[in-house]
C-alpha atoms as a PDB file:
ATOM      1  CA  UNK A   1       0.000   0.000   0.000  1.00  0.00           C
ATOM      2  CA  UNK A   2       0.916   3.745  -1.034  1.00  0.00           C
ATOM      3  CA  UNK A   3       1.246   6.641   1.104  1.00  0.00           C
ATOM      4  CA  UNK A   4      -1.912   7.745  -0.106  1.00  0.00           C
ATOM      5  CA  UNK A   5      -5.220   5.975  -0.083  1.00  0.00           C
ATOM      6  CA  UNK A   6      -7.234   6.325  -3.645  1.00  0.00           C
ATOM      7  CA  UNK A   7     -10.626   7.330  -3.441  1.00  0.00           C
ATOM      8  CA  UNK A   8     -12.676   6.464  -6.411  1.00  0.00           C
ATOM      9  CA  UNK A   9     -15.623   8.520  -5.391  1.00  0.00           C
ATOM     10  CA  UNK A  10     -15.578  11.416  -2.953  1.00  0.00           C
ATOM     11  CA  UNK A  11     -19.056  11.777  -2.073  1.00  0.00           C
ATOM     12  CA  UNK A  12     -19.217   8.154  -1.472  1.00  0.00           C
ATOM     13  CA  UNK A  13     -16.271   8.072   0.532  1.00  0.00           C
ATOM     14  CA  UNK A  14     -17.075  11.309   2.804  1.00  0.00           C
ATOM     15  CA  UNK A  15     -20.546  10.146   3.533  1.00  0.00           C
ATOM     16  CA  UNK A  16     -21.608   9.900   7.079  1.00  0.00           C
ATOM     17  CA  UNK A  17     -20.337  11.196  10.705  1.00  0.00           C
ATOM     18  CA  UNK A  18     -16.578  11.848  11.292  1.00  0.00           C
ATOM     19  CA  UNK A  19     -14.534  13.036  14.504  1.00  0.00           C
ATOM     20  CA  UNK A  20     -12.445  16.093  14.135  1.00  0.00           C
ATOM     21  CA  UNK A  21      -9.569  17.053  15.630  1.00  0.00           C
ATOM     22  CA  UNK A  22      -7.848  20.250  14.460  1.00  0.00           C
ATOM     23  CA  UNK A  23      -4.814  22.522  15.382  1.00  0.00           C
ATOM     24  CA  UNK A  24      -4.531  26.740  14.266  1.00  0.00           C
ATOM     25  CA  UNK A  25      -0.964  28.054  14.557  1.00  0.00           C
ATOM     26  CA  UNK A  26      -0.587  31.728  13.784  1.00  0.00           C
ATOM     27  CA  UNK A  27       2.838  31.485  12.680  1.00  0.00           C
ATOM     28  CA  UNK A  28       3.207  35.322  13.119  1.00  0.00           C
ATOM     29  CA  UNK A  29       2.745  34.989  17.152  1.00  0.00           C
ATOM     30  CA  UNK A  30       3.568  31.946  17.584  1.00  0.00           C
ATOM     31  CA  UNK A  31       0.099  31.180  19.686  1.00  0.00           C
ATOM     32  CA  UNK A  32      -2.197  28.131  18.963  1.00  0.00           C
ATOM     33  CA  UNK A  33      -5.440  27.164  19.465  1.00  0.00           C
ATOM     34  CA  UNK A  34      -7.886  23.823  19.005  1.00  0.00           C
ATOM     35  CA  UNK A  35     -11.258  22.553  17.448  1.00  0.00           C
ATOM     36  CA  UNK A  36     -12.531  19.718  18.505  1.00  0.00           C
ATOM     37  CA  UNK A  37     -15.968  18.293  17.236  1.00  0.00           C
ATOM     38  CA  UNK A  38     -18.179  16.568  14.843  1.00  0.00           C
ATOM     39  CA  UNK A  39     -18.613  16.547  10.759  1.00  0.00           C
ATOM     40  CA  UNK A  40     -21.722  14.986   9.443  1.00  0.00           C
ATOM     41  CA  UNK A  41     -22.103  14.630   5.578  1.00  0.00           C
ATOM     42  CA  UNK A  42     -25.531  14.426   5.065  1.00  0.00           C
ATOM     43  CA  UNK A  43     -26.884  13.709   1.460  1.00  0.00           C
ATOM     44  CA  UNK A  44     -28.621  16.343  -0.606  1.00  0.00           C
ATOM     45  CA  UNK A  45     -31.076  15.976  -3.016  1.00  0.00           C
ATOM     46  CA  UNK A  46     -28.935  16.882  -5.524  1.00  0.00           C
ATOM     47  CA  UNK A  47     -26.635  13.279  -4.986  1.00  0.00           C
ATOM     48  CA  UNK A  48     -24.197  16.115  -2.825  1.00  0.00           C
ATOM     49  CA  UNK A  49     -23.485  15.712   0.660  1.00  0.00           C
ATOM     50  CA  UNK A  50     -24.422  18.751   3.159  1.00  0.00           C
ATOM     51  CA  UNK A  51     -20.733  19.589   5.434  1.00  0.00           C
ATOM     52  CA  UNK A  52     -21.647  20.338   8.858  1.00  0.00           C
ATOM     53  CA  UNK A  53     -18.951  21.281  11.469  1.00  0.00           C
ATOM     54  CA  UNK A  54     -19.754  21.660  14.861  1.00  0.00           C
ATOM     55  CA  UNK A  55     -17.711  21.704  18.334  1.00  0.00           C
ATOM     56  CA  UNK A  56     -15.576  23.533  20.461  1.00  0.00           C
ATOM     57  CA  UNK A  57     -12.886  25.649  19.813  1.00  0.00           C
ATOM     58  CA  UNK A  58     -10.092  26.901  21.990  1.00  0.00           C
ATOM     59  CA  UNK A  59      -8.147  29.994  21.728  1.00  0.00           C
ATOM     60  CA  UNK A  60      -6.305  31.578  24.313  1.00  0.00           C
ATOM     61  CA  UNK A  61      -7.080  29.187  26.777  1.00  0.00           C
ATOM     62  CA  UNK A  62     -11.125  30.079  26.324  1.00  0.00           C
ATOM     63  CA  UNK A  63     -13.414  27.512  24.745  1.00  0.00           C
ATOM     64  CA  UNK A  64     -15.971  29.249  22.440  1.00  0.00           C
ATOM     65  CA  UNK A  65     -18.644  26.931  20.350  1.00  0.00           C
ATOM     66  CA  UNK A  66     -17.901  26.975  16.686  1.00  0.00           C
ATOM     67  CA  UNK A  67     -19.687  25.675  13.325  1.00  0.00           C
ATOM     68  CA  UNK A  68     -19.711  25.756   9.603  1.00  0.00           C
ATOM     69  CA  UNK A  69     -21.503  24.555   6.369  1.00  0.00           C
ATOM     70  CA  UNK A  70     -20.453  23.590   3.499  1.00  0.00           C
ATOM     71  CA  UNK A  71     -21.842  22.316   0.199  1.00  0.00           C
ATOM     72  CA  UNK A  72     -19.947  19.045  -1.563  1.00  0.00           C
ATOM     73  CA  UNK A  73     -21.791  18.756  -5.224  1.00  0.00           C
ATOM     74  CA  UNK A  74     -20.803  16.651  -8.081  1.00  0.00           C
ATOM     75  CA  UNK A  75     -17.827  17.924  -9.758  1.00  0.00           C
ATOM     76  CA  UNK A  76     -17.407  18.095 -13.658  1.00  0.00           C
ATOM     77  CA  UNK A  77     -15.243  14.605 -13.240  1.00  0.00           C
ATOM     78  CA  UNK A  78     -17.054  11.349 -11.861  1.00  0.00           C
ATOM     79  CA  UNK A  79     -16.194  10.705  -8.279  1.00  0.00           C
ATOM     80  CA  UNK A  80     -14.773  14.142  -7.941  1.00  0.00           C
ATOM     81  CA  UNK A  81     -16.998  17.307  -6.064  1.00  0.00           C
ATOM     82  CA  UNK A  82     -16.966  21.069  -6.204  1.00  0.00           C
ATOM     83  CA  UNK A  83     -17.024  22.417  -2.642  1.00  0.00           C
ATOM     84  CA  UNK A  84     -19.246  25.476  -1.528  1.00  0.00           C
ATOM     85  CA  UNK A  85     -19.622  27.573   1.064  1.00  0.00           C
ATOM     86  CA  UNK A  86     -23.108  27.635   2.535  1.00  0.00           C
ATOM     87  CA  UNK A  87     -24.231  30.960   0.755  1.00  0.00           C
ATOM     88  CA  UNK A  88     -22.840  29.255  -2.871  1.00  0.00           C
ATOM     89  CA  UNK A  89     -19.969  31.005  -3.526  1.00  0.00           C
ATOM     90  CA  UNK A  90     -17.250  28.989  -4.763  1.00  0.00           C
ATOM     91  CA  UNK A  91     -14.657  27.632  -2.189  1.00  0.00           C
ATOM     92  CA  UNK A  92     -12.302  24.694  -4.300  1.00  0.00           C
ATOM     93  CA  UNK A  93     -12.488  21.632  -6.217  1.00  0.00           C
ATOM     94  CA  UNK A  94     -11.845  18.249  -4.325  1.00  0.00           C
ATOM     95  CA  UNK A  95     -10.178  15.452  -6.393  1.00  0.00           C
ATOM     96  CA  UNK A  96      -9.109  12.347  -4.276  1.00  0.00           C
ATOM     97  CA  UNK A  97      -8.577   9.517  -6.960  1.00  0.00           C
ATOM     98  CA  UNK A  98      -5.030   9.205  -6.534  1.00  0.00           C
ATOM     99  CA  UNK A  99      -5.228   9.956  -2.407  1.00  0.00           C
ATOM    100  CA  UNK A 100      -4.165  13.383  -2.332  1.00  0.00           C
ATOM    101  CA  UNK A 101      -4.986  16.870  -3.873  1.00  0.00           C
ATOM    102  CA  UNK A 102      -4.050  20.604  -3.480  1.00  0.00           C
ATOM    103  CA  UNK A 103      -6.459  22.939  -3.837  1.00  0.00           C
ATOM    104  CA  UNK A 104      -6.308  26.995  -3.920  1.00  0.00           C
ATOM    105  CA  UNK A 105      -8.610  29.620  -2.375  1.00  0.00           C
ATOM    106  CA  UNK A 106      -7.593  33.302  -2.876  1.00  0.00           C
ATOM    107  CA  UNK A 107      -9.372  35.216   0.309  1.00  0.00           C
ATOM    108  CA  UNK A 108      -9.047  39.277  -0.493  1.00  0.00           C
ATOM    109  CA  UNK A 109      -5.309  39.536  -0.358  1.00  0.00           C
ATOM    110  CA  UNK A 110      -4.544  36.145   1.242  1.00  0.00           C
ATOM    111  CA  UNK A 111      -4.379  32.750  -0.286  1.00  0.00           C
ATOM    112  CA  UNK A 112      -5.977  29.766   1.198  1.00  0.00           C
ATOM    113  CA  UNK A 113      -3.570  26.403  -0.017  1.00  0.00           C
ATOM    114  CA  UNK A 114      -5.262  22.956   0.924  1.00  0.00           C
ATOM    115  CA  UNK A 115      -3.770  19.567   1.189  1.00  0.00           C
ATOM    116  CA  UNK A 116      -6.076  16.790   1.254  1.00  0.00           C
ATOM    117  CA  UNK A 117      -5.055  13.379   1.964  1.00  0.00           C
ATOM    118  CA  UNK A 118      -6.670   9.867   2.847  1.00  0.00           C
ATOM    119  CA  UNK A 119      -4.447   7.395   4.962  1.00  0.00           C
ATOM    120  CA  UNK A 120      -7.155   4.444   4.689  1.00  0.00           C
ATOM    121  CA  UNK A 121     -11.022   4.180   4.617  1.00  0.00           C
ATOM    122  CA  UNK A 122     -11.297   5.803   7.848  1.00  0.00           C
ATOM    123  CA  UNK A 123      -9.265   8.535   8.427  1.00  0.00           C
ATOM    124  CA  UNK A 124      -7.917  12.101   6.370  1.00  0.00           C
ATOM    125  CA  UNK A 125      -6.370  15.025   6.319  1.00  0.00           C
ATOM    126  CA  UNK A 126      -6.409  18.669   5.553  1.00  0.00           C
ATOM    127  CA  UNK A 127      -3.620  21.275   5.914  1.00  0.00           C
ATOM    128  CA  UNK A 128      -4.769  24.560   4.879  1.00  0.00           C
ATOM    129  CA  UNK A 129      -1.809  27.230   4.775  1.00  0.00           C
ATOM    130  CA  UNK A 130      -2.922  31.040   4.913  1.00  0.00           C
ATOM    131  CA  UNK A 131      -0.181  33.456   3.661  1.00  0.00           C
ATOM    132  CA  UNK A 132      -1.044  37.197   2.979  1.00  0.00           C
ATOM    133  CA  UNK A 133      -0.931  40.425   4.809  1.00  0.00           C
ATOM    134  CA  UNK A 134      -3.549  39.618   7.061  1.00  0.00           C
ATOM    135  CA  UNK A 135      -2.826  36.188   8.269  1.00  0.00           C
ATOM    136  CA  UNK A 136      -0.287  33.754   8.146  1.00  0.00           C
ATOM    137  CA  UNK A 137      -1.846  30.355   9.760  1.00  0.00           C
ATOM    138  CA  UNK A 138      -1.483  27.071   9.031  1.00  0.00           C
ATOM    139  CA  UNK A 139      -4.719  25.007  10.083  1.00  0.00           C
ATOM    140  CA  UNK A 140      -4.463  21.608  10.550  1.00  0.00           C
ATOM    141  CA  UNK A 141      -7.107  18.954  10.448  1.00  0.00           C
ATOM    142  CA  UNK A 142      -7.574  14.730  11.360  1.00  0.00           C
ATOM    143  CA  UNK A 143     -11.085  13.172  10.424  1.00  0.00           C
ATOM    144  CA  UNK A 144     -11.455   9.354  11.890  1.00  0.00           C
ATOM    145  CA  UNK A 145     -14.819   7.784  10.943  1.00  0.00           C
ATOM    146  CA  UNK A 146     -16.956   7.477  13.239  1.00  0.00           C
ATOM    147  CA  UNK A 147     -19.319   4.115  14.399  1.00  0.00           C
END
């Protein structure tokens, strides 16, 4: 086996209730914080899968509750999806086929660079690293199935 899992369908594999774990190191300070929580992909009727993110998230030694949304639709390739944020716009592409992808996200003046990798049928990763004027950050997440 690789160092990569393939994934021949990313809405297949995604589907369902995963544990997060996540670290946010502001590389500028030097100070990091934590999310912990919950992801649930829950299918749409449009064969996507609805992202939600909720949990706790700790800054500064204070624990504040945090959540997103996000949309995973069918991307242009079989097996591959175009992520959304919750109001539509446009966030990346997501193609895991051979195990791994990079995606971009320009954010005003900063750019949003995404690793996405799958170890095995239960657990992947995401390392998003934010360069720019306003933020320099590199957030770093774990997913493990869960049940």
């Amino acid at each position: 086996m690789g160092e990569f899992w393939p994934v021949p369908d990313v809405l297949t594999y995604l589907a369902g209730s995963w544990r997060v774990e996540r670290t946010v190191r502001d590389l500028a300070s030097g100070e990091e914080g934590e999310f912990s929580g919950t992801t649930v992909f829950g299918r749409l009727e449009n064969g996507g899968l609805l992202h939600e993110e909720s949990g706790t998230f700790r800054w500064r030694g204070v624990g504040r509750p945090a959540e997103r949304t996000l949309r995973f639709l069918p991307g242009v390739t079989p097996g591959t999806v175009e992520v959304r944020f919750a109001d539509g716009r446009h966030f990346h592409d997501l193609d895991l086929t051979c195990g791994r992808h990079i995606a971009d996200h320009p954010c005003s003046a900063d750019l949003y660079r995404g690793e996405f990798t799958v170890r095995d049928e239960d657990h992947w990763r995401t390392v998003w690293r934010v360069r720019g004027p306003a933020k320099e950050l590199v957030l770093s997440t774990d997913y493990a199935r869960e049940g």
